[in-house]
Protein backbone atom coordinates (compact mmCIF):
# COMPACT_ATOMS: atom_id res chain seq x y z
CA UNK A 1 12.54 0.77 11.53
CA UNK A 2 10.34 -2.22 11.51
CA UNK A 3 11.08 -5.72 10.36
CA UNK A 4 9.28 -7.42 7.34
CA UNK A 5 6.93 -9.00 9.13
CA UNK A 6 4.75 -6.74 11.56
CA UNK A 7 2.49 -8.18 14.38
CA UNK A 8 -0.43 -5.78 15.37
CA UNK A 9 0.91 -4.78 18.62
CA UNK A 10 4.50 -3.40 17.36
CA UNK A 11 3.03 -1.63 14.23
CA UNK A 12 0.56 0.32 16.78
CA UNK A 13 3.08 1.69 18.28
CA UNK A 14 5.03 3.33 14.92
CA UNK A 15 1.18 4.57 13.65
CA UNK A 16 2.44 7.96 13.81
CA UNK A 17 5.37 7.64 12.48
CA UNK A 18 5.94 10.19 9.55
CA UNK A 19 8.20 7.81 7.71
CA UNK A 20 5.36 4.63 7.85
CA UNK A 21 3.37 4.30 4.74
CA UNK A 22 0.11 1.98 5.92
CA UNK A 23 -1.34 0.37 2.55
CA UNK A 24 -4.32 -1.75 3.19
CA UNK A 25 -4.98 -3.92 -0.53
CA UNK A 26 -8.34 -4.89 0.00
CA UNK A 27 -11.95 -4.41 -1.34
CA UNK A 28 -12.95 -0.62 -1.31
CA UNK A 29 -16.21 -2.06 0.83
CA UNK A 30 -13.44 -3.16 3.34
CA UNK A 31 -11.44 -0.42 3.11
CA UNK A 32 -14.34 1.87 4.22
CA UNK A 33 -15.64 -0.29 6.95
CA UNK A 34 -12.25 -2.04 8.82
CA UNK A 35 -9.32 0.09 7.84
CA UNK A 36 -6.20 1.06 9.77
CA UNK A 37 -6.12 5.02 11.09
CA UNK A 38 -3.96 6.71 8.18
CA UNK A 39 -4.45 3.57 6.22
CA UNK A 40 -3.90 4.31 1.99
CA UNK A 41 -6.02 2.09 -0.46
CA UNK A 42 -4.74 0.59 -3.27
CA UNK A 43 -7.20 -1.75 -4.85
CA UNK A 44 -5.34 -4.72 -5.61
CA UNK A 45 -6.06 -3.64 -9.52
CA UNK A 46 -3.69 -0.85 -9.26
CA UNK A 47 -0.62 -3.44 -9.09
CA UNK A 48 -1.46 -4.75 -12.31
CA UNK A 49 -1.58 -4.01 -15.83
CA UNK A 50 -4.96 -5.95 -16.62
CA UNK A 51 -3.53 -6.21 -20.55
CA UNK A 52 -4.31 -9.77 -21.60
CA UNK A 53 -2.87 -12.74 -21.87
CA UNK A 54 -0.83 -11.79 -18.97
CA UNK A 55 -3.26 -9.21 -16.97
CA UNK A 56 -1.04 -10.02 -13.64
CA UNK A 57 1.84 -8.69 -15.06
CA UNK A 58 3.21 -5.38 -13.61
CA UNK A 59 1.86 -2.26 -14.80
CA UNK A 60 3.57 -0.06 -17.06
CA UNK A 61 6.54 2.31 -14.95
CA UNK A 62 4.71 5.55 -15.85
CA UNK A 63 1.30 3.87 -14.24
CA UNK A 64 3.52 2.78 -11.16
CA UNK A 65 5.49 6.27 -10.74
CA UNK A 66 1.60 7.51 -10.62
CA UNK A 67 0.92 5.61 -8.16
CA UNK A 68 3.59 5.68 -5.93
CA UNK A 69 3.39 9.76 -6.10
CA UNK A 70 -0.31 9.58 -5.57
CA UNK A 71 0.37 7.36 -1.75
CA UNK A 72 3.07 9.70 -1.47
CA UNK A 73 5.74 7.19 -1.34
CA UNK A 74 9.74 8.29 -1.58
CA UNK A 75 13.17 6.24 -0.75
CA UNK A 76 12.52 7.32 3.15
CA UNK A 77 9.29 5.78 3.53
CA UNK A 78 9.06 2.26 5.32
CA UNK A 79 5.98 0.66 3.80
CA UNK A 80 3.54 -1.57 5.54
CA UNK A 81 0.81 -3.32 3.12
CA UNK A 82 -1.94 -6.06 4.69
């Protein structure tokens, strides 16, 4: 589909593409201001656990499989974050 690294100009051209998941990661003020058309947030919290000492650590599978369901995300989708 596309390759791991995306410039602007080729991912505009797969934006309707039913099998492209768009994440954009950043603030929610961002998010609401600059996002991509069909753009999902996930605030970079999501993708942690946030349990101390190690609060970068993944988050548990039951938080991720939340998650994932939630963006709508399955084994066909071809994921795009920035």
């Amino acid at each position: 589909m596309l390759p791991l690294l995306v410039e602007p100009e080729a991912l505009n051209n797969h934006l309707n593409n039913e099998r492209l998941l768009i994440i954009d990661l950043c603030s929610d003020e961002n998010y609401g201001r600059f996002h991509l058309p069909s753009a999902i947030h996930i605030s970079p919290s999501e993708l942690v656990s946030g349990i101390k000492p190690a609060s970068g650590r993944l988050p548990s599978t039951e938080r991720l499989q939340q998650l994932f369901a939630r963006i709508g995300y399955s084994r066909d989708k071809h994921i795009v974050a920035y």
